[in-house]
Protein backbone atom coordinates (compact mmCIF):
# COMPACT_ATOMS: atom_id res chain seq x y z
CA UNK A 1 0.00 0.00 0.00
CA UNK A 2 1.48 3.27 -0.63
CA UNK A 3 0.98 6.00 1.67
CA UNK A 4 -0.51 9.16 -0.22
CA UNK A 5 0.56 12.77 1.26
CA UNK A 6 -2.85 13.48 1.41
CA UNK A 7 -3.49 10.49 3.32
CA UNK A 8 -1.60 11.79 6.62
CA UNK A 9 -3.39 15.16 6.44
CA UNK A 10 -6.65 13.34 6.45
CA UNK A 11 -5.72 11.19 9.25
CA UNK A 12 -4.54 14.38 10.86
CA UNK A 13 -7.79 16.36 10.49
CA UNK A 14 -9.63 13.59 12.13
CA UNK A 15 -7.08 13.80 15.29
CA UNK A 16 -7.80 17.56 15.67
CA UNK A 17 -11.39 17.20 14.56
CA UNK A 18 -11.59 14.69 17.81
CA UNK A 19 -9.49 16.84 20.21
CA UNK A 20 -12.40 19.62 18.92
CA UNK A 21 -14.99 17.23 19.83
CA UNK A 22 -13.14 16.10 22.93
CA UNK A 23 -12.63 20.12 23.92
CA UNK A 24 -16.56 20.92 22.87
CA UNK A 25 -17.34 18.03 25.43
CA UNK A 26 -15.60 19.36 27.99
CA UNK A 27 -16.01 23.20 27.74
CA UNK A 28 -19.54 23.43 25.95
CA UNK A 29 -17.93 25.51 23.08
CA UNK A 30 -15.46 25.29 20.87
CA UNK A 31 -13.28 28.93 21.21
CA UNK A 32 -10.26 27.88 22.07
CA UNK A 33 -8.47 30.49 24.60
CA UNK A 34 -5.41 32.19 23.07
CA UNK A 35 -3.99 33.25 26.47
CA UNK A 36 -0.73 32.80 27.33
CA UNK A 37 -1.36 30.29 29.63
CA UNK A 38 -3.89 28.45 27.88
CA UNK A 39 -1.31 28.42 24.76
CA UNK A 40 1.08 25.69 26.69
CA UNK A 41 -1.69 24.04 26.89
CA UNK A 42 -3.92 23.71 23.11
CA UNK A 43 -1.29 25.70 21.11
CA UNK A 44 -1.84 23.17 18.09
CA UNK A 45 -5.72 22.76 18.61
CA UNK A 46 -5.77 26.77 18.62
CA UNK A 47 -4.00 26.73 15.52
CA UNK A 48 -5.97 24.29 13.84
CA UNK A 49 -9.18 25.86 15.11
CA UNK A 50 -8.41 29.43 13.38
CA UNK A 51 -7.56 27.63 10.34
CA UNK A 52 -10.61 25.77 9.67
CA UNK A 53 -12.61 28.64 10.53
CA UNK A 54 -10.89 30.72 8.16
CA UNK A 55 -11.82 28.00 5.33
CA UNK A 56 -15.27 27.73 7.13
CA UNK A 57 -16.13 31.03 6.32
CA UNK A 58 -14.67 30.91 2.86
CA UNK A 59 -17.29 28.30 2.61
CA UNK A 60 -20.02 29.35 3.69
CA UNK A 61 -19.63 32.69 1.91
CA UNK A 62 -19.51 30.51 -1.11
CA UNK A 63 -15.65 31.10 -1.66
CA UNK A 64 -13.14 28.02 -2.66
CA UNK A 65 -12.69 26.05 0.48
CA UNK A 66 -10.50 23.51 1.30
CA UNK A 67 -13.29 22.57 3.86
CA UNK A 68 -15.58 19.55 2.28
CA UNK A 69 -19.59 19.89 3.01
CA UNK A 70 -18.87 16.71 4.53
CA UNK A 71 -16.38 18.76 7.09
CA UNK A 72 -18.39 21.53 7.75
CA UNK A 73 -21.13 19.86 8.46
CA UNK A 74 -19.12 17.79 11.12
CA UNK A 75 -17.20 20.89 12.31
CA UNK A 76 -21.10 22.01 12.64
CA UNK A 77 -22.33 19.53 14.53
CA UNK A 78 -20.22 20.39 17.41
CA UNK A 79 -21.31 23.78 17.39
CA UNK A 80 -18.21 24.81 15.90
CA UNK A 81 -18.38 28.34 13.80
């Protein structure tokens, strides 16, 4: 089997896109903090979450996304904007 580039950033979207979920479940939102403290702590899920809402909104504006429908609408069903 030969492993596709593309292939590790799916299976990377799904690990963020469950550290979301896990996050959602344990804070009732998904805005990650972006304090200093709070940095140590979900630097790469704060990351991530900016990015996906910057091709969210490219999206939903009816822009080119990189964002499937399939992904928004799971990135929607955790309440995530």
């Amino acid at each position: 089997k030969v492993d596709y580039p593309s292939h590790g950033r799916l299976k990377n979207w799904e690990m963020m896109f469950s550290e979301m979920s896990s996050f959602h479940d344990t804070h009732g939102h998904c805005n990650v903090p972006n304090t200093s403290s709070a940095q140590l702590e979900y630097s790469l899920l704060l990351k991530w979450a900016n990015l996906q809402r910057y091709w969210y909104r490219k999206y939903i504006a009816g822009y080119k996304s990189k964002l499937s429908r399939e992904r928004v609408e799971r990135l929607e069903s955790i309440g995530f904007s």
